[in-house]
C-alpha atoms as a PDB file:
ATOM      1  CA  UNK A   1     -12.230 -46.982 -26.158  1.00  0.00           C
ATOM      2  CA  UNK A   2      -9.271 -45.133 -27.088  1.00  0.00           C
ATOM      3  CA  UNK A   3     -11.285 -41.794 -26.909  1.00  0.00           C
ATOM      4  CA  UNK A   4     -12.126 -42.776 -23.415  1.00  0.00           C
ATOM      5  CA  UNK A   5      -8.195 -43.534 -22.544  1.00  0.00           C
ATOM      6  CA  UNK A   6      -6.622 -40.410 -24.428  1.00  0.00           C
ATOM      7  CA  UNK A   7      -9.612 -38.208 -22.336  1.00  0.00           C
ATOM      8  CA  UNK A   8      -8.213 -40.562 -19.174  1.00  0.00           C
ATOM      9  CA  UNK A   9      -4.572 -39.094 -19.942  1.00  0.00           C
ATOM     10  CA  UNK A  10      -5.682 -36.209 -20.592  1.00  0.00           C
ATOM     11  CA  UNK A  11      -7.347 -35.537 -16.718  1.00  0.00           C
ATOM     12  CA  UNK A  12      -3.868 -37.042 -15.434  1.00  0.00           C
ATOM     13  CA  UNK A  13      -1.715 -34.830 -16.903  1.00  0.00           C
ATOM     14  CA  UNK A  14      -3.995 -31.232 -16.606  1.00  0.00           C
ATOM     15  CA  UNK A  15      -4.059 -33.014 -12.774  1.00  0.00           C
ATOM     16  CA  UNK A  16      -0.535 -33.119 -12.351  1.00  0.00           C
ATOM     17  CA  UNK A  17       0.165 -29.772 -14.428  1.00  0.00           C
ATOM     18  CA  UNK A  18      -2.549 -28.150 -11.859  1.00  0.00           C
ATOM     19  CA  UNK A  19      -0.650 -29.552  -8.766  1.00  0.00           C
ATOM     20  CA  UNK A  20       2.403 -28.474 -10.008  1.00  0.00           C
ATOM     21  CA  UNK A  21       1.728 -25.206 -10.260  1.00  0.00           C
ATOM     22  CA  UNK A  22      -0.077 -24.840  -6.647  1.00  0.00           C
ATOM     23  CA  UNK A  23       3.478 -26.460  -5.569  1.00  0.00           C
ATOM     24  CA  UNK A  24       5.243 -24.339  -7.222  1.00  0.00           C
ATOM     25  CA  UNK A  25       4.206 -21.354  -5.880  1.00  0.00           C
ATOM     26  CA  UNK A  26       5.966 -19.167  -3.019  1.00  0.00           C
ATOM     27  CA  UNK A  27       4.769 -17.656  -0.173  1.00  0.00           C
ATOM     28  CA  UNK A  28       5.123 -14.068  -0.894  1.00  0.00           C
ATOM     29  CA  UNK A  29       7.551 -13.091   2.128  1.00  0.00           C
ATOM     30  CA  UNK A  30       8.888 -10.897   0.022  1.00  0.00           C
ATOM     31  CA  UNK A  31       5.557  -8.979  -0.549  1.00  0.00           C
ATOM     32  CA  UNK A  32       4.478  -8.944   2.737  1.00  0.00           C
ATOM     33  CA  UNK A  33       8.138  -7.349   3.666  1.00  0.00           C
ATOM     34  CA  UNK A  34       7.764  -4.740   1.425  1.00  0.00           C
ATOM     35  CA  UNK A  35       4.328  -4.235   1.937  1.00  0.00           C
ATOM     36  CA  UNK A  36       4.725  -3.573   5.652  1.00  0.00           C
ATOM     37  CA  UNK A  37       8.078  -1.218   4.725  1.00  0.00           C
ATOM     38  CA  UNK A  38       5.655   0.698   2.798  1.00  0.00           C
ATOM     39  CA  UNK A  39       3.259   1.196   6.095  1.00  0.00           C
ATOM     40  CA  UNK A  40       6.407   2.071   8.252  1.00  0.00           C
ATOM     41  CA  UNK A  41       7.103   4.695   5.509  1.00  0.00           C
ATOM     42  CA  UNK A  42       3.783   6.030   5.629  1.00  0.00           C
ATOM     43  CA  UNK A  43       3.492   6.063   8.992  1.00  0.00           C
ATOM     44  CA  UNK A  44       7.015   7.847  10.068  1.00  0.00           C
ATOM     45  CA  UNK A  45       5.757  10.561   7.738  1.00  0.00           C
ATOM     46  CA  UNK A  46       2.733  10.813   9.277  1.00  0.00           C
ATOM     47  CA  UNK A  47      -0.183   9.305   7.956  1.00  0.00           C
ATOM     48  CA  UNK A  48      -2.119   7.882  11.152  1.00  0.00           C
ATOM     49  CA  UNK A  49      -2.860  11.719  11.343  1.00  0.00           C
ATOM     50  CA  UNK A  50      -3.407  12.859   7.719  1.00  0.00           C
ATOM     51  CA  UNK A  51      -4.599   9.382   6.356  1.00  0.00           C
ATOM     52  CA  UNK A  52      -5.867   7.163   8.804  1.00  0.00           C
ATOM     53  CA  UNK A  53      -8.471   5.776   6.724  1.00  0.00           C
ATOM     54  CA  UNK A  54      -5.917   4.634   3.997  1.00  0.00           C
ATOM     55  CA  UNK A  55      -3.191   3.553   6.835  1.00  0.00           C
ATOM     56  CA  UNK A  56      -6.119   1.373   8.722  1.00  0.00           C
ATOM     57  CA  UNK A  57      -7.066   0.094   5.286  1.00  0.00           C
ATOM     58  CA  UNK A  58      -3.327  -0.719   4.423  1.00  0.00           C
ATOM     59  CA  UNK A  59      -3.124  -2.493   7.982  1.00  0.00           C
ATOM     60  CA  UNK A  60      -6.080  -4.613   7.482  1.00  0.00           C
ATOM     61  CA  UNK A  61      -5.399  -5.812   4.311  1.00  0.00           C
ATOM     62  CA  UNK A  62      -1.138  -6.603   5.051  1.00  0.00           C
ATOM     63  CA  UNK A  63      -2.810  -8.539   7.983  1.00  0.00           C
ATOM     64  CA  UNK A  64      -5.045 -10.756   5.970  1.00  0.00           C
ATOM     65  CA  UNK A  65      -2.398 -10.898   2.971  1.00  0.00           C
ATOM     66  CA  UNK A  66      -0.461 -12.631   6.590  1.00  0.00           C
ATOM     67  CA  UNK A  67      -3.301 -15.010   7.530  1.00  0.00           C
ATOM     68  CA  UNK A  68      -3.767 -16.275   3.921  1.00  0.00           C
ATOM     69  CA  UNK A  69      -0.139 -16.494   3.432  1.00  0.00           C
ATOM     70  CA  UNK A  70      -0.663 -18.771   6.778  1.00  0.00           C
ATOM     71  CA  UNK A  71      -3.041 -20.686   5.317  1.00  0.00           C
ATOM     72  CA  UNK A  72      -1.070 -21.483   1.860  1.00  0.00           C
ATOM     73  CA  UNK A  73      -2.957 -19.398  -0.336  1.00  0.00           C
ATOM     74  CA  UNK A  74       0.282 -17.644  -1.522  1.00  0.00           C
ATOM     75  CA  UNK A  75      -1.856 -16.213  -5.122  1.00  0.00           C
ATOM     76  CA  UNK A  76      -4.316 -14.531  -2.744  1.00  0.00           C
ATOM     77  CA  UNK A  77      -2.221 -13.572   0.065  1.00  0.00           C
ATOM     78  CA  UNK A  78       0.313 -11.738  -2.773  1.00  0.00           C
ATOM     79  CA  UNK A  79      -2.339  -9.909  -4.129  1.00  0.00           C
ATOM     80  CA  UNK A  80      -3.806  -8.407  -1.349  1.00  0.00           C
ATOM     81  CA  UNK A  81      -0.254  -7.411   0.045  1.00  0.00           C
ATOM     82  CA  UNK A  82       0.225  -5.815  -2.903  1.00  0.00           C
ATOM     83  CA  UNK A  83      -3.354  -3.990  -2.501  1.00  0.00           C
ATOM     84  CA  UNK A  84      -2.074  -2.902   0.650  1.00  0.00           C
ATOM     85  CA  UNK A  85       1.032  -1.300   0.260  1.00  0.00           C
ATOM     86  CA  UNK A  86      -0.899   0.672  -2.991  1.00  0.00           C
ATOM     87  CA  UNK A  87      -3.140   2.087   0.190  1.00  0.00           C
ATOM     88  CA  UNK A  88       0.060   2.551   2.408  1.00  0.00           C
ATOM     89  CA  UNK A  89       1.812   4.509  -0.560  1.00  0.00           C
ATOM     90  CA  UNK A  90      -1.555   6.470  -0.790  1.00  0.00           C
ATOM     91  CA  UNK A  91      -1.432   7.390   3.165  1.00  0.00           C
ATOM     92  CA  UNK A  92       1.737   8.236   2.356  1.00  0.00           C
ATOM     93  CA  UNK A  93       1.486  11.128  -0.355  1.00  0.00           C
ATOM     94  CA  UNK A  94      -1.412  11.944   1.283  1.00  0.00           C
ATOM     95  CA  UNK A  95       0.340  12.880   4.533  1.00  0.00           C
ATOM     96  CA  UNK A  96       3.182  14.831   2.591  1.00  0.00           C
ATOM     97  CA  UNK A  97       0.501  16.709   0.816  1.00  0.00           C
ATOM     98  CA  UNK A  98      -1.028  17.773   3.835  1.00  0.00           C
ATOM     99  CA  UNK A  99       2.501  18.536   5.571  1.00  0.00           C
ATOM    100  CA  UNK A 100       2.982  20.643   2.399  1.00  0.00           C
ATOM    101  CA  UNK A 101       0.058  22.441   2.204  1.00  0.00           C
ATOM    102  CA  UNK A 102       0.147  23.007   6.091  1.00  0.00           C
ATOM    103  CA  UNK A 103       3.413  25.083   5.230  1.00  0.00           C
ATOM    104  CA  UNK A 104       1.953  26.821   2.253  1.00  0.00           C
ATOM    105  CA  UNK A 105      -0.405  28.133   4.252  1.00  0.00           C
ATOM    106  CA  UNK A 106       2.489  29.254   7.355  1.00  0.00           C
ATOM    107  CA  UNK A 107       4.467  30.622   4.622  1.00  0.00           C
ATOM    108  CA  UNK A 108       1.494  32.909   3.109  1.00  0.00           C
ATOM    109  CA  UNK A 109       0.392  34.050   7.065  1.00  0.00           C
ATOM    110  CA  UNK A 110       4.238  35.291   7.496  1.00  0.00           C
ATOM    111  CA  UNK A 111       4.587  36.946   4.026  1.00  0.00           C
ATOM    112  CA  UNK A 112       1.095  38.543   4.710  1.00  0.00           C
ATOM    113  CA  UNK A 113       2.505  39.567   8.411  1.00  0.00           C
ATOM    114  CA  UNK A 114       5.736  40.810   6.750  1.00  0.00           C
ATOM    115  CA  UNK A 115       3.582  42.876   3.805  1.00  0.00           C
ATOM    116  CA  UNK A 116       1.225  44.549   7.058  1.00  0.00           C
ATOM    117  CA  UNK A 117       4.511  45.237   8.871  1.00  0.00           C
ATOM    118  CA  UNK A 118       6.038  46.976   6.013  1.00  0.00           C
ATOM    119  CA  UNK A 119       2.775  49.021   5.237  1.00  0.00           C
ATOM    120  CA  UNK A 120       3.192  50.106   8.948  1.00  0.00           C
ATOM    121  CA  UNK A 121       6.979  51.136   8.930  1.00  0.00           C
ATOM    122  CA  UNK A 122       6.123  53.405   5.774  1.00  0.00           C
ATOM    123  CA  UNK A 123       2.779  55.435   6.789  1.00  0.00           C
ATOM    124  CA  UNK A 124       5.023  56.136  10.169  1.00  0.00           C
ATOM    125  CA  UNK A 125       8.165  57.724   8.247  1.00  0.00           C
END
């Protein structure tokens, strides 16, 4: 009998410990704010044309994080928000990468123009 009653008070109070931690936690507005300053980021530097695969990814998964976040499930919803500003920060230094090789590659054409215009001015003197 008092097996039975201390495994009785036992369920109660992992109940209540349980419930009081699904109470306790907050929806991650937070998150989801910097999450989505992350996307503007990325996308002001161009990633919807260097990484549209990681920005659409990003999107997708901010949007859910929002729906679950909806729905109470604050654990989940955090999570995947932060998932998705990992992709946006991706999109992100993916874009600048591409920006920066783009003008690695202008700078090299107008040193190689220079070089052939140089060549020129000297076999002519």
């Amino acid at each position: 009998m008092d097996k039975l009653r201390t495994t009785g008070r036992c369920l109660i109070i992992l109940t209540f410990l349980l419930v009081g931690a699904c109470a306790s936690t907050k929806p991650p507005t937070q998150e989801l704010a910097k999450t989505e300053a992350a996307l503007n980021q990325a996308e002001q530097v161009g990633a919807k044309e260097y990484a549209p695969l990681e920005i659409r990814e990003a999107r997708k998964k901010l949007q859910r994080a929002k729906e679950l976040s909806e729905e109470k499930k604050y654990e989940k919803a955090r999570r995947l928000a932060e998932r998705a500003e990992v992709d946006a920060e991706l999109a992100e230094a993916k874009a600048l990468s591409e920006k920066a090789q783009n003008a690695v590659q202008q700078l090299r054409e107008s040193i190689k123009m220079l070089k052939q215009e140089i060549q020129r001015k000297q076999q002519n003197q």
